[in-house]
N, C-alpha and C. Protein backbone atom coordinates (compact mmCIF):
# COMPACT_ATOMS: atom_id res chain seq x y z
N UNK A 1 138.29 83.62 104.70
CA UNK A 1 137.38 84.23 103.74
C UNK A 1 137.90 85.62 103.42
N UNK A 2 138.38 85.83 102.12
CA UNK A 2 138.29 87.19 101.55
C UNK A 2 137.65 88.02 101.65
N UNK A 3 137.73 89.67 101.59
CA UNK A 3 137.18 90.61 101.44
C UNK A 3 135.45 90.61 99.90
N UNK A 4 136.11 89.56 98.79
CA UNK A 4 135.34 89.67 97.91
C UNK A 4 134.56 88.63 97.95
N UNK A 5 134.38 87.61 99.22
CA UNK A 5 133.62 86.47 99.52
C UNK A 5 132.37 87.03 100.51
N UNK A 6 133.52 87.99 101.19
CA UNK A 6 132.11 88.84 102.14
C UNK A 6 131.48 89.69 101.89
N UNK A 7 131.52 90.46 101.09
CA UNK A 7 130.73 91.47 100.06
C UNK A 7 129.72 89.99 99.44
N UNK A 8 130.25 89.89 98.70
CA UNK A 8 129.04 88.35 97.57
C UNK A 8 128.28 87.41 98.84
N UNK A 9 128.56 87.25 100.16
CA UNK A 9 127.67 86.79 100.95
C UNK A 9 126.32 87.89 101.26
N UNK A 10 127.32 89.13 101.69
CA UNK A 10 126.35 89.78 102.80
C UNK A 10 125.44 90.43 101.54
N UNK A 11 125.88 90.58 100.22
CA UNK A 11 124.85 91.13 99.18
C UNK A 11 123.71 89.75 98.93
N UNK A 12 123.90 88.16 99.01
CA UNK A 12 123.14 87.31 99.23
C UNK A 12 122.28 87.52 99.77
N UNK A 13 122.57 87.58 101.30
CA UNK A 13 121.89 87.92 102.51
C UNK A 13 120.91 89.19 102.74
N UNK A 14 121.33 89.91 101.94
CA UNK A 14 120.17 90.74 101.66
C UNK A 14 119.18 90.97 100.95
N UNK A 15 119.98 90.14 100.19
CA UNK A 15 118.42 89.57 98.82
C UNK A 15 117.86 88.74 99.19
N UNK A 16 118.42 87.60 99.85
CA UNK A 16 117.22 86.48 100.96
C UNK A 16 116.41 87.09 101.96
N UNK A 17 116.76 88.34 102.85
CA UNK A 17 115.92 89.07 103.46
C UNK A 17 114.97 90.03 102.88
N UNK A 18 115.42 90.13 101.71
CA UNK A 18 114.28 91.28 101.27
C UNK A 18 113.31 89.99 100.28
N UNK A 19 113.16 89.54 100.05
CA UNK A 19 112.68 88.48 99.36
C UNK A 19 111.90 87.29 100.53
N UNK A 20 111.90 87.32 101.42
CA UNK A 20 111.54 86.85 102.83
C UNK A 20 110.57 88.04 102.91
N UNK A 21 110.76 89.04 103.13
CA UNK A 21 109.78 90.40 104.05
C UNK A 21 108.57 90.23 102.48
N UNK A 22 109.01 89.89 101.56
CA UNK A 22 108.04 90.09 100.00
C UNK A 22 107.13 89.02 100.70
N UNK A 23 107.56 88.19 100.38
CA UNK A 23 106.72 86.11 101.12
C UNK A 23 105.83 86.54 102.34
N UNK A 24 106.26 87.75 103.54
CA UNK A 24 105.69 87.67 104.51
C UNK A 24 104.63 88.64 104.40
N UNK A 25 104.44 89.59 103.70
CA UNK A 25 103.53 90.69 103.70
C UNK A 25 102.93 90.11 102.35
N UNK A 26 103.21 89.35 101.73
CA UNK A 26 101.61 88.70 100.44
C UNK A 26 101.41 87.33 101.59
N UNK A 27 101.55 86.96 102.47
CA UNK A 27 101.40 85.99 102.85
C UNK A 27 100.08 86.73 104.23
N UNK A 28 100.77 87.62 104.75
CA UNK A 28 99.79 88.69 105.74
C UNK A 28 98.64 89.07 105.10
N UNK A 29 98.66 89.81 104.05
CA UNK A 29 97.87 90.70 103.08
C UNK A 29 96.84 89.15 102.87
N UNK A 30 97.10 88.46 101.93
CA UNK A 30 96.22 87.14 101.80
C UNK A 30 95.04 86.56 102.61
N UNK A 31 96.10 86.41 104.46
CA UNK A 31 95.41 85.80 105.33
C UNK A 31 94.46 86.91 105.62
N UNK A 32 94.75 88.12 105.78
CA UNK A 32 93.51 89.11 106.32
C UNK A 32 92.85 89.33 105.39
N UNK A 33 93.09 89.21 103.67
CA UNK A 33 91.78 89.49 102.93
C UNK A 33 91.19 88.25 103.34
N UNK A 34 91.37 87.06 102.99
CA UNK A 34 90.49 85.83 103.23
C UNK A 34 89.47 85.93 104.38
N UNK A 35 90.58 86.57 105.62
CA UNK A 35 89.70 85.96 107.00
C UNK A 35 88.45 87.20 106.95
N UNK A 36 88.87 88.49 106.41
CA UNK A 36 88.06 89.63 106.38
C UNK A 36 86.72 89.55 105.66
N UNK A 37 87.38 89.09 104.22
CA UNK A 37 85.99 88.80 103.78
C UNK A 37 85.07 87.75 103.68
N UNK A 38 85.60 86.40 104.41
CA UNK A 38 85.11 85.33 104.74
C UNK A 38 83.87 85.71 105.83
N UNK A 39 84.46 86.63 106.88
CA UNK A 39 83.19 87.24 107.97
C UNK A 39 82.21 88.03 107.30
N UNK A 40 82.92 88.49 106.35
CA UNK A 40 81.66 90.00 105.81
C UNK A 40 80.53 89.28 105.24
N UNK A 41 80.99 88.16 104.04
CA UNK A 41 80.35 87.94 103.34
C UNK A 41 79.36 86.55 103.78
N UNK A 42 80.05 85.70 104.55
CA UNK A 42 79.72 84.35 104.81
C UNK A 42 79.27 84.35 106.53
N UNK A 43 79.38 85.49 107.35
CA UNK A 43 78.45 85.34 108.71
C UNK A 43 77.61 85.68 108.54
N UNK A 44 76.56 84.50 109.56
CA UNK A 44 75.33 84.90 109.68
C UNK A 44 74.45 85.34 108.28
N UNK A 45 74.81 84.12 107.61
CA UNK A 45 74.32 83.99 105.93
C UNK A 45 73.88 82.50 106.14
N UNK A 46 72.50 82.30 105.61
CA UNK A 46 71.58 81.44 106.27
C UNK A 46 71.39 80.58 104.53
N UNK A 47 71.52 79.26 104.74
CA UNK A 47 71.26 78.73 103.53
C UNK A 47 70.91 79.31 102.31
N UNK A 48 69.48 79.62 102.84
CA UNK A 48 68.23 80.00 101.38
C UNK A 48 68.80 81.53 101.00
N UNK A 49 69.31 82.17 101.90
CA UNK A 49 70.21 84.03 101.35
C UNK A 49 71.46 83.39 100.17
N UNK A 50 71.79 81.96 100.47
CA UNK A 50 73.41 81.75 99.31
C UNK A 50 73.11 81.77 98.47
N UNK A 51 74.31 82.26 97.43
CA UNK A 51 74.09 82.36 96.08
C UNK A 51 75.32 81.32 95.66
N UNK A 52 74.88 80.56 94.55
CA UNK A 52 76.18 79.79 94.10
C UNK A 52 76.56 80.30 92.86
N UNK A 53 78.02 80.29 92.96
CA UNK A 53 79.11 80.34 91.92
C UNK A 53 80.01 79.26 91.49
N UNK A 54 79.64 78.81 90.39
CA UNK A 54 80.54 77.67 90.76
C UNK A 54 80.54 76.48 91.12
N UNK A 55 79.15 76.34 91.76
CA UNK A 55 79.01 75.32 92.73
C UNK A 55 79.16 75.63 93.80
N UNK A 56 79.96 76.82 94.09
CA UNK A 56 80.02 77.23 95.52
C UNK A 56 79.61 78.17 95.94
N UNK A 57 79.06 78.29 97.13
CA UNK A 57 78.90 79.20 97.93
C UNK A 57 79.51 80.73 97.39
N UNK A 58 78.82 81.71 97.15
CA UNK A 58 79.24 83.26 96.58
C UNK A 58 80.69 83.69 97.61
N UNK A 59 80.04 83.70 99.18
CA UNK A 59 80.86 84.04 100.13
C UNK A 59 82.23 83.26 99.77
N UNK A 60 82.55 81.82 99.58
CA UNK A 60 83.42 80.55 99.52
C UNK A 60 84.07 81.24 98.42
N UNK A 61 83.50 81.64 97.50
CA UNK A 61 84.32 81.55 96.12
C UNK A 61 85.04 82.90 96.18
N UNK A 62 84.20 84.25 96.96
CA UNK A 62 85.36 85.31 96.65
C UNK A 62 86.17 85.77 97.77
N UNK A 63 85.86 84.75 99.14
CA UNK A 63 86.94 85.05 100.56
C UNK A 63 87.91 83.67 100.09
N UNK A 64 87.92 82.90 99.45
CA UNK A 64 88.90 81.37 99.64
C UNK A 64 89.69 81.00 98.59
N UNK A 65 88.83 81.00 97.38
CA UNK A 65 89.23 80.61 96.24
C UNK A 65 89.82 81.54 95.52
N UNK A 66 89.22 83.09 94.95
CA UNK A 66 89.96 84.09 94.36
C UNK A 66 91.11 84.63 94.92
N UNK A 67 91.53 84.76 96.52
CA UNK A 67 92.34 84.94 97.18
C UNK A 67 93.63 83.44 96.77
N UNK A 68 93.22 82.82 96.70
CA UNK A 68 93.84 81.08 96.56
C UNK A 68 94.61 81.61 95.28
N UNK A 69 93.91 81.48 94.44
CA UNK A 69 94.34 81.52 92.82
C UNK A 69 95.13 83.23 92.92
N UNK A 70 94.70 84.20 93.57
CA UNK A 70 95.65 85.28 93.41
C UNK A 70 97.14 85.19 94.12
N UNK A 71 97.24 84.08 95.45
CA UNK A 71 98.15 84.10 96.11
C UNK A 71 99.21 82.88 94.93
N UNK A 72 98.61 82.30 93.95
CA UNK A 72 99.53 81.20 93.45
C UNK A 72 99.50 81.75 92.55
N UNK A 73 99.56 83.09 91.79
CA UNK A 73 99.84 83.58 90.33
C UNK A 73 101.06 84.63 90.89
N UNK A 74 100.88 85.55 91.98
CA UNK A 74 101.81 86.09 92.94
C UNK A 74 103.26 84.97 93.10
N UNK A 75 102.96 84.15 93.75
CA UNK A 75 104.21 82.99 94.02
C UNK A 75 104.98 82.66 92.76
N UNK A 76 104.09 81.99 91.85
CA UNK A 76 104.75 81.71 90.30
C UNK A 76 105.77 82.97 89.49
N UNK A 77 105.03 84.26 89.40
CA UNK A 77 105.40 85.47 89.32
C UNK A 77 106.82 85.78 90.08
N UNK A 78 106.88 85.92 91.06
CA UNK A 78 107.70 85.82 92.21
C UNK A 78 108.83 85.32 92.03
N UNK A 79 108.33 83.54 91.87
CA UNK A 79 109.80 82.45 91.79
C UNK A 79 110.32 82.98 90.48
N UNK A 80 109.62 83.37 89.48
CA UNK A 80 110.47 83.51 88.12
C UNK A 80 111.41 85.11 87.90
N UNK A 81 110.67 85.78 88.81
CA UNK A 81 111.09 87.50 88.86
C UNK A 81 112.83 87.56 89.89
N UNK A 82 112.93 85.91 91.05
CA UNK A 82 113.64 86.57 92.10
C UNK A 82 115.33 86.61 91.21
N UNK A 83 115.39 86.90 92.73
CA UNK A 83 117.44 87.32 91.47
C UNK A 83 117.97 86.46 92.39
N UNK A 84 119.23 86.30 91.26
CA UNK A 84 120.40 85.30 91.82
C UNK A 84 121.14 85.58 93.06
């Protein structure tokens, strides 16, 4: 392997790692908004206190679902933004 094969790897390799650490901190960020506001909003919330949105549950729709749909507009965004 050449000098100009290992430059074009190890510059790869750093765009797969920095593009990895992106995936892992919206992937972190996600799970703790969900799990955070899943407790705030949805413990110790007793039938007749729910409000529906949706059909769902108030708590359901803004700890599960808005987090859901923000983490797959992020990803789409993402796959089309990464570099070669």
């Amino acid at each position: 392997m050449n000098e100009n094969d290992k430059r074009k790897r190890r510059k790869e390799y750093e765009t797969c790692k920095r593009e990895f650490k992106k995936g892992v901190i919206a992937t972190i960020i996600y799970i703790l908004c969900s799990t955070i506001l899943s407790y705030t909003l949805g413990y110790k919330q007793t039938f007749t206190d729910m409000t529906l949105i949706l059909g769902f549950p108030a708590w359901i729709f803004y700890s599960v679902l808005i987090p859901w749909i923000l983490i797959v507009i992020y990803t789409v965004y993402f796959a089309f933004k990464m570099e070669d």
